[in-house]
C-alpha atoms as a PDB file:
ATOM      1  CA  UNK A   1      85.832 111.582  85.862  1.00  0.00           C
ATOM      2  CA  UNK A   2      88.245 114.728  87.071  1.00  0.00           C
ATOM      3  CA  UNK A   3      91.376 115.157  86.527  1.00  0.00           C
ATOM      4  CA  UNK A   4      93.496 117.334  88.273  1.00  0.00           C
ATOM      5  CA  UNK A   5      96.907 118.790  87.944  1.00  0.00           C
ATOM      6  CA  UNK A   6      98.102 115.142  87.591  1.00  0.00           C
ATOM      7  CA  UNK A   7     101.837 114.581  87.031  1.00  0.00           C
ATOM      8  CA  UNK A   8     103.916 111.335  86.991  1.00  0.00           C
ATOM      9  CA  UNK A   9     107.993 111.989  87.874  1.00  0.00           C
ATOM     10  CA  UNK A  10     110.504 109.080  87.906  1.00  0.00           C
ATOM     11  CA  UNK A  11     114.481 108.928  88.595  1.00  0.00           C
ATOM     12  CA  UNK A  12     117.128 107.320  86.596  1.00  0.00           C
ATOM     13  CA  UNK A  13     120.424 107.421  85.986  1.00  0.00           C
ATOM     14  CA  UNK A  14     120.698 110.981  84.599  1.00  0.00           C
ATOM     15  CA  UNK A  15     118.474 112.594  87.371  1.00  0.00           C
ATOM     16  CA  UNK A  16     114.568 113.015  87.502  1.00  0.00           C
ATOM     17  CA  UNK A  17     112.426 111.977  84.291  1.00  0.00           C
ATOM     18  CA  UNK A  18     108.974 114.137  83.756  1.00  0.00           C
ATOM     19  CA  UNK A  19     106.599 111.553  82.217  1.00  0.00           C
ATOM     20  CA  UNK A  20     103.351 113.556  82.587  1.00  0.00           C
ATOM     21  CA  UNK A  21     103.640 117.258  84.066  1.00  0.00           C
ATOM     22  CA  UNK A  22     100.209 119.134  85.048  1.00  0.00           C
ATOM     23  CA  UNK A  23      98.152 117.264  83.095  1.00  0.00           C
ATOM     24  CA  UNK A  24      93.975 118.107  83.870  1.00  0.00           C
ATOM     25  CA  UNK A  25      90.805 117.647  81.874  1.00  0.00           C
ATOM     26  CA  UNK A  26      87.162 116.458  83.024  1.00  0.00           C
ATOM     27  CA  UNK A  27      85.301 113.474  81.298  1.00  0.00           C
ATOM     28  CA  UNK A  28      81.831 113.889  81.592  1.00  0.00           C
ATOM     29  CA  UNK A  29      79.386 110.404  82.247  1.00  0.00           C
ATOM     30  CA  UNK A  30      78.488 109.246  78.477  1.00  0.00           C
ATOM     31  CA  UNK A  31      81.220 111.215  76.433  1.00  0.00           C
ATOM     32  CA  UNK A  32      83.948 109.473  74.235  1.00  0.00           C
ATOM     33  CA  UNK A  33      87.398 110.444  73.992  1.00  0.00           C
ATOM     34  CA  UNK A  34      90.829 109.840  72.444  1.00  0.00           C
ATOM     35  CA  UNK A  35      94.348 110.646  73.999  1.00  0.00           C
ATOM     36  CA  UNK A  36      96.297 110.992  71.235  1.00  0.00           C
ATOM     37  CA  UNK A  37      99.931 111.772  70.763  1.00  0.00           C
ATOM     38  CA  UNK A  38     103.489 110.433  69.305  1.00  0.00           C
ATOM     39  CA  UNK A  39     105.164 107.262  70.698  1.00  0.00           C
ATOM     40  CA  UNK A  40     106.484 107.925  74.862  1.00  0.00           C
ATOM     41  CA  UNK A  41     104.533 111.076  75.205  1.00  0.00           C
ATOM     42  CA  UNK A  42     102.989 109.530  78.171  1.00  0.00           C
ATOM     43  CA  UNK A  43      99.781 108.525  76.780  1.00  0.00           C
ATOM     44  CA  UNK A  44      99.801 105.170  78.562  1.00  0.00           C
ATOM     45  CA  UNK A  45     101.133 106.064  81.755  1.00  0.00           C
ATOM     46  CA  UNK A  46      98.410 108.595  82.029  1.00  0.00           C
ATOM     47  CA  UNK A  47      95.766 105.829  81.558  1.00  0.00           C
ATOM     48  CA  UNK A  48      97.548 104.041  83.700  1.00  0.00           C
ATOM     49  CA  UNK A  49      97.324 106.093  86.338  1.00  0.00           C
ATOM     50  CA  UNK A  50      93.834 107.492  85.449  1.00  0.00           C
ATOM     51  CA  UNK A  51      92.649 103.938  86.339  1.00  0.00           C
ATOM     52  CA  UNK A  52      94.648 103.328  89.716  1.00  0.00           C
ATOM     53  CA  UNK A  53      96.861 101.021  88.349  1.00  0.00           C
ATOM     54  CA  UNK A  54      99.631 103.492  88.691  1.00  0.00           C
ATOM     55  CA  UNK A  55     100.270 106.661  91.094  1.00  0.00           C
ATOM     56  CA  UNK A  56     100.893 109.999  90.293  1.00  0.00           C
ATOM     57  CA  UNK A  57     103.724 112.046  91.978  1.00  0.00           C
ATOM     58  CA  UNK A  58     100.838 114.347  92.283  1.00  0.00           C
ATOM     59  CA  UNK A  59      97.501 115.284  91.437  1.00  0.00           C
ATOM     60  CA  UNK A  60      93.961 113.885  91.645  1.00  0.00           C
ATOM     61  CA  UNK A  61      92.056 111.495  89.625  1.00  0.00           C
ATOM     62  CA  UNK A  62      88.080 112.061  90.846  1.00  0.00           C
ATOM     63  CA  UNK A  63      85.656 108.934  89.771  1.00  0.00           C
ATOM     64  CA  UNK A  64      81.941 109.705  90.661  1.00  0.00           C
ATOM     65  CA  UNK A  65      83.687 112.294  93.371  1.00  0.00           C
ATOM     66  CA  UNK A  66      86.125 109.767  94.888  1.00  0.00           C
ATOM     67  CA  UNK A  67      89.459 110.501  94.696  1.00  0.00           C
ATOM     68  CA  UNK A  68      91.092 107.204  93.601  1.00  0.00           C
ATOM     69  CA  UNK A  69      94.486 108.178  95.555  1.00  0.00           C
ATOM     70  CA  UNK A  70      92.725 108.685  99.129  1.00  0.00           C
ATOM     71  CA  UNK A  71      91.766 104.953  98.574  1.00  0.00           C
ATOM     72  CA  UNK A  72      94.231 102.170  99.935  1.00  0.00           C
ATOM     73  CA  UNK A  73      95.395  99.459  97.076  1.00  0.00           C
ATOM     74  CA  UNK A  74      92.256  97.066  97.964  1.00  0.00           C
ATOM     75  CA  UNK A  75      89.548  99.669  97.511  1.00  0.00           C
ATOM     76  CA  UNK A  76      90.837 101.139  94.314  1.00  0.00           C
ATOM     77  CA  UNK A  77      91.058  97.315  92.758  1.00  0.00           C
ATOM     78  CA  UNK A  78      87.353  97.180  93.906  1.00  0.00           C
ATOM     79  CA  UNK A  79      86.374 100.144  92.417  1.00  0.00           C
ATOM     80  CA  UNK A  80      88.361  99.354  89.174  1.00  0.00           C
ATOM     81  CA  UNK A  81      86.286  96.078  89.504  1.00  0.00           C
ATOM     82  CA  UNK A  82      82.750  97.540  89.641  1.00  0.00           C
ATOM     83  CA  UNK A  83      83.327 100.855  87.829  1.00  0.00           C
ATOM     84  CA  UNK A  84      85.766 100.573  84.906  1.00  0.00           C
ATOM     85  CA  UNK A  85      85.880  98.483  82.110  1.00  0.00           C
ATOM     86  CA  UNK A  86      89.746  97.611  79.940  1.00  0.00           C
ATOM     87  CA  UNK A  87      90.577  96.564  76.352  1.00  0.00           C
ATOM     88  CA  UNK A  88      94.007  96.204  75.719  1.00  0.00           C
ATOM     89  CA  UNK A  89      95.980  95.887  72.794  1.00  0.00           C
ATOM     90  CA  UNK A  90      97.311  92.582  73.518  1.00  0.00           C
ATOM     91  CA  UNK A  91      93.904  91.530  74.731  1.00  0.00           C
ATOM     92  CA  UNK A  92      94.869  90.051  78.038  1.00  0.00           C
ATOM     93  CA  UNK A  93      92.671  86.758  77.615  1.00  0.00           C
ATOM     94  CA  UNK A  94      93.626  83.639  80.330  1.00  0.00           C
ATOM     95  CA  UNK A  95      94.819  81.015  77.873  1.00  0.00           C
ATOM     96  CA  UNK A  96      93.310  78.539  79.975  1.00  0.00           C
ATOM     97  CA  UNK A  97      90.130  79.503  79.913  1.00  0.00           C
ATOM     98  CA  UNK A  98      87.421  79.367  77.595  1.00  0.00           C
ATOM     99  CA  UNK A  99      85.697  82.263  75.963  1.00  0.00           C
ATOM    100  CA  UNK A 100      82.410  81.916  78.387  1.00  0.00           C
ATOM    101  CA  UNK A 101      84.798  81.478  81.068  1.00  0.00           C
ATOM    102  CA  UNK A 102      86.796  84.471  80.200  1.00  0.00           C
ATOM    103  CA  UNK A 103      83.827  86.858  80.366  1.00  0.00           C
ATOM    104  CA  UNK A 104      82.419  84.992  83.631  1.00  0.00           C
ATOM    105  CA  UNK A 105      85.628  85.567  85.369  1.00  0.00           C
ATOM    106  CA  UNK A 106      84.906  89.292  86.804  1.00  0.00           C
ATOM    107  CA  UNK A 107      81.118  88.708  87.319  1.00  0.00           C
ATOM    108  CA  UNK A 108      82.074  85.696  89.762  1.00  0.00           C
ATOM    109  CA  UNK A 109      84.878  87.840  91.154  1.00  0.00           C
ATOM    110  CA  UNK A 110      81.980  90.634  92.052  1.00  0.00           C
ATOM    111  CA  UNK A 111      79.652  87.879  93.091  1.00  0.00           C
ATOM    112  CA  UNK A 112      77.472  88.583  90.115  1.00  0.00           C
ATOM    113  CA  UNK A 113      74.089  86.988  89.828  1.00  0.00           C
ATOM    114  CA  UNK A 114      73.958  84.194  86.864  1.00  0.00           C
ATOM    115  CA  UNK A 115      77.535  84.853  85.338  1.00  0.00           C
ATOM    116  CA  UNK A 116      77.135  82.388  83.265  1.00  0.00           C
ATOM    117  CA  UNK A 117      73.770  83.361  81.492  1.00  0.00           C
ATOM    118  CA  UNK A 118      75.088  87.022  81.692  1.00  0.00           C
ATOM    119  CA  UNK A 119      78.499  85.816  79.646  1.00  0.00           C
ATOM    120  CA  UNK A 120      76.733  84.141  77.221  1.00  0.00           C
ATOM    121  CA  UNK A 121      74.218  86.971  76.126  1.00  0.00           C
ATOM    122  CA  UNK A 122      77.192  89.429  76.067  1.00  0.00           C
ATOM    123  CA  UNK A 123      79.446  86.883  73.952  1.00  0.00           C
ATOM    124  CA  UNK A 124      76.053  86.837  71.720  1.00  0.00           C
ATOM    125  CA  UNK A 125      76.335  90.497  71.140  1.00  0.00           C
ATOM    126  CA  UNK A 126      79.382  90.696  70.235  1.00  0.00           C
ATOM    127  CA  UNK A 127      78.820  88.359  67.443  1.00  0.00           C
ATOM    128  CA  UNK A 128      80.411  84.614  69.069  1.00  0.00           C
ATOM    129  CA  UNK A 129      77.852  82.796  70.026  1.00  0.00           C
ATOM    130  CA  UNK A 130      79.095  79.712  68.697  1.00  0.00           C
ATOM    131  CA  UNK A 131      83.229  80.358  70.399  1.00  0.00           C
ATOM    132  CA  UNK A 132      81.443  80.371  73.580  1.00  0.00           C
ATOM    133  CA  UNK A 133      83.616  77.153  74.511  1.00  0.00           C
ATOM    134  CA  UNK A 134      87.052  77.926  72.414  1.00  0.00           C
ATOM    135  CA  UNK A 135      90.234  78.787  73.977  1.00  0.00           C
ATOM    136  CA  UNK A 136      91.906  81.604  72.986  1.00  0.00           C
ATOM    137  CA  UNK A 137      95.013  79.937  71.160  1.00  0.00           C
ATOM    138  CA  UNK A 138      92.570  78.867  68.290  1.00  0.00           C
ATOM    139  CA  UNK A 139      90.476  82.101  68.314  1.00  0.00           C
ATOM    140  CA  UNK A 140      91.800  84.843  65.553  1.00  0.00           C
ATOM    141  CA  UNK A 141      92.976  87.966  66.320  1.00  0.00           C
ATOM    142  CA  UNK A 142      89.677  90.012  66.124  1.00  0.00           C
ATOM    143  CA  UNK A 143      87.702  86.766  68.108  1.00  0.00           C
ATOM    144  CA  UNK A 144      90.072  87.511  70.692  1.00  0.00           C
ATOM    145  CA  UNK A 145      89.515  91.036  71.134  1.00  0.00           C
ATOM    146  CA  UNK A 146      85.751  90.643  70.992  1.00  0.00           C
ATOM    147  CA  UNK A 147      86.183  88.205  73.790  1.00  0.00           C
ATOM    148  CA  UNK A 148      88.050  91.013  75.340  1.00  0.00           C
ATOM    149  CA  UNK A 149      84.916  93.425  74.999  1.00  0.00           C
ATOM    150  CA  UNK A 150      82.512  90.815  76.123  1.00  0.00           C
ATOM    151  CA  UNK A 151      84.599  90.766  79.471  1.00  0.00           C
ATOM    152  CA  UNK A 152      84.871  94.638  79.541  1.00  0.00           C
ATOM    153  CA  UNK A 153      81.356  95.565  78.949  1.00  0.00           C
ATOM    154  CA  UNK A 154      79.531  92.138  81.000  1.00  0.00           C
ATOM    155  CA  UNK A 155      80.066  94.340  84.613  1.00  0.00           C
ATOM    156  CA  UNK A 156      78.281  97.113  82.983  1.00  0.00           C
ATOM    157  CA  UNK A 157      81.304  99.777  83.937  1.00  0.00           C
ATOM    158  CA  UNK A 158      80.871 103.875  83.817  1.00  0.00           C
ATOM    159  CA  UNK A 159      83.811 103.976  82.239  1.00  0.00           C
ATOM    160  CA  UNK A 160      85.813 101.693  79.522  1.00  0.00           C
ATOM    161  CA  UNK A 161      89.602 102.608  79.634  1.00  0.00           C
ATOM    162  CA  UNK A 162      91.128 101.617  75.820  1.00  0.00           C
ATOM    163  CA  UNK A 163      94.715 100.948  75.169  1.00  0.00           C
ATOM    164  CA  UNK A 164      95.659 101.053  71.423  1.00  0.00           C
ATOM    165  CA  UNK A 165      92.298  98.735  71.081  1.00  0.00           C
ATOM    166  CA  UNK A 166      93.199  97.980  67.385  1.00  0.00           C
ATOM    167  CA  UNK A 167      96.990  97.792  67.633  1.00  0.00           C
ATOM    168  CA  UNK A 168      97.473  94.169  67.075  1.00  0.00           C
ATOM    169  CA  UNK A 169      94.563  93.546  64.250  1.00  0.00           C
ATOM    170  CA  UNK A 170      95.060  94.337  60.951  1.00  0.00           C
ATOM    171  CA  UNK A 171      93.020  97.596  58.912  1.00  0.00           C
ATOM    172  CA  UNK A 172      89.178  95.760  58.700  1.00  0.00           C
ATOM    173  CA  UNK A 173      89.600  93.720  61.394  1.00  0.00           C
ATOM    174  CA  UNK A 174      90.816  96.786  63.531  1.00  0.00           C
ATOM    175  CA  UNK A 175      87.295  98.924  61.682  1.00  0.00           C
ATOM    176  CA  UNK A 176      85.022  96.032  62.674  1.00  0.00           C
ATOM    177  CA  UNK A 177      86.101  96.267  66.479  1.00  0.00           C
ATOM    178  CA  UNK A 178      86.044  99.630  66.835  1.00  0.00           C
ATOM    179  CA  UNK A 179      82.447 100.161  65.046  1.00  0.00           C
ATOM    180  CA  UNK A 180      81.293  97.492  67.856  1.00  0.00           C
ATOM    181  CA  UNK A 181      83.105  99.400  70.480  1.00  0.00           C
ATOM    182  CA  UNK A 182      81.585 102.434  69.535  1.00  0.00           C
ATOM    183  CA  UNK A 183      78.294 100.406  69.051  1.00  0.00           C
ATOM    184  CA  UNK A 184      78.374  98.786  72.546  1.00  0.00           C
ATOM    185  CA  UNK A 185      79.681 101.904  74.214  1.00  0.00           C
ATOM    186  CA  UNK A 186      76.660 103.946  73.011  1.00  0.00           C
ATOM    187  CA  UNK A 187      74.171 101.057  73.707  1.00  0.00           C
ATOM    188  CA  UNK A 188      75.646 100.576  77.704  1.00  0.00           C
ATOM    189  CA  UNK A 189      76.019 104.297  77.883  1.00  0.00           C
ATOM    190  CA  UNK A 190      79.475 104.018  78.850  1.00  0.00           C
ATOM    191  CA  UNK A 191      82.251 106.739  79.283  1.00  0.00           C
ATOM    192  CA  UNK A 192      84.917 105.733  76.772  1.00  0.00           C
ATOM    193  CA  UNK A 193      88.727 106.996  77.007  1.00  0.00           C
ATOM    194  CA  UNK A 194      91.096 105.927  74.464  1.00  0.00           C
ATOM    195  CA  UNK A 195      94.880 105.656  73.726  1.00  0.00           C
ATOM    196  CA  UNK A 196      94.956 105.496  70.189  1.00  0.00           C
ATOM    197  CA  UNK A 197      97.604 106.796  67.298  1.00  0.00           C
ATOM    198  CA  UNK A 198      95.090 106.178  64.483  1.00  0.00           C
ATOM    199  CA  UNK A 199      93.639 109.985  63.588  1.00  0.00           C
ATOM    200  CA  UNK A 200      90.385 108.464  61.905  1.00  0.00           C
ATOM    201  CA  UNK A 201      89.762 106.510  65.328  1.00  0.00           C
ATOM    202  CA  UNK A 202      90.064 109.654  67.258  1.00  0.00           C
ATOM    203  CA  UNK A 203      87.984 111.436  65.086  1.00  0.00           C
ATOM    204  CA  UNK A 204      84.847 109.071  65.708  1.00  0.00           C
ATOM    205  CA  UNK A 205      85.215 110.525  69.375  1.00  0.00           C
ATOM    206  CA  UNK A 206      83.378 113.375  70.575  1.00  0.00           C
ATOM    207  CA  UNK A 207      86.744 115.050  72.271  1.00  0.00           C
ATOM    208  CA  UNK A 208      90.118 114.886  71.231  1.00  0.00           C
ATOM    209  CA  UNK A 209      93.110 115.317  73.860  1.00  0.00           C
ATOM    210  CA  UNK A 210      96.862 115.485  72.341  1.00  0.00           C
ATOM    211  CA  UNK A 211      99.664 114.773  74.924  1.00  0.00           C
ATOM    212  CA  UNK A 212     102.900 115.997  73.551  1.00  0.00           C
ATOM    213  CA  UNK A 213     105.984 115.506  76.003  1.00  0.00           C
ATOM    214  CA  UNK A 214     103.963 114.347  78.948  1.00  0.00           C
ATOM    215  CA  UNK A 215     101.617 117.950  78.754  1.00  0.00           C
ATOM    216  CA  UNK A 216      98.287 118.296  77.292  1.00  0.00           C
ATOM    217  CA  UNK A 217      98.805 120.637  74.770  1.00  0.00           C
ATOM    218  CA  UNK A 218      95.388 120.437  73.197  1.00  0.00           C
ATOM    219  CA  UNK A 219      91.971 119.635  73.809  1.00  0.00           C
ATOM    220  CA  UNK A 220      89.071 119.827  70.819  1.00  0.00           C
END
């Protein structure tokens, strides 16, 4: 992934609001990295927008040399679809599905060979083999976001966008999730880029980026 002079402006009442302002890096295939940075610096916009889910006001995000703004709305949801990988903070489960069905969901949605068998060895790894047929109302906290992982890592993506991944679980549940995301994203050879305010989970990374007032104002 490139990134290129990317900045997100929006208007409000008092005039024009700079959320992210010439903000560039590149991600090579394989690497790990953490945006990190205080609370409306623009961390999450910029993953928002690194993943096509949100536009810049100018700029270029490059995935595997496509720029993800030349695409129309359709073709950058089937590139999210194939390429990326998400974990969210609020783990973004369908409450009326199942675990298995959960993880199916985007391998039937890509047309995916045996979606079920593929679920069910990826809800293995991540340790719920025997949830396979719970909904997410009676699955804890952690269950959930392992569910979450099984869903994100089942397409095989290049890349695994995080968004404060251990926000909502509490100190050892939060460790035991990330040591499996680190786990899984080293045994899929995955690109991982994280939001994250917690300094110890950045430093597992290889890079470090700190956004301060929508700018990247250091990268280690």
């Amino acid at each position: 992934m490139v990134v290129e002079h990317v900045s997100k402006r929006v208007r409000d009442a008092d005039g024009e609001l700079t959320i992210l302002d010439d903000v560039g890096f590149v991600l090579p295939a394989r690497q790990t990295v953490a945006i990190v940075g205080a609370s409306g610096s623009g961390k999450s916009t910029l993953l928002s927008i690194l993943a096509g889910l949100d536009t810049p006001t100018q700029g270029r995000v490059l995935v595997e040399g496509q720029n993800l703004f030349d695409l129309d709305e359709d073709h950058r949801a089937d590139l999210r679809a194939r390429r990326m990988g998400f974990v969210f903070q609020s783990f973004q489960l369908l409450g009326h599905l199942s675990a298995l069905e959960n993880v199916m969901l985007p391998l039937e949605l890509l047309g995916r060979p045996k979606p079920r068998q593929q679920a069910l060895e990826m809800l293995d790894r991540v340790g719920l083999a025997n949830r396979v047929g719970h909904y997410p109302k009676v699955l804890s906290g952690g269950e959930q976001q392992r569910v979450a992982l099984a869903r994100a890592f089942v397409v095989r993506p290049a890349i695994l966008l995080a968004d404060e991944p251990t926000g909502s679980l509490d100190h050892a549940t939060g460790e035991r999730i990330m040591d499996l995301i680190f786990r899984m994203n080293h045994d899929e050879g995955t690109t991982l880029l994280m939001v994250t305010h917690d300094q110890a989970i950045a430093a597992r990374c290889d890079r470090r980026l700190v956004i301060d007032a929508g700018r990247l104002t250091e990268k280690t």
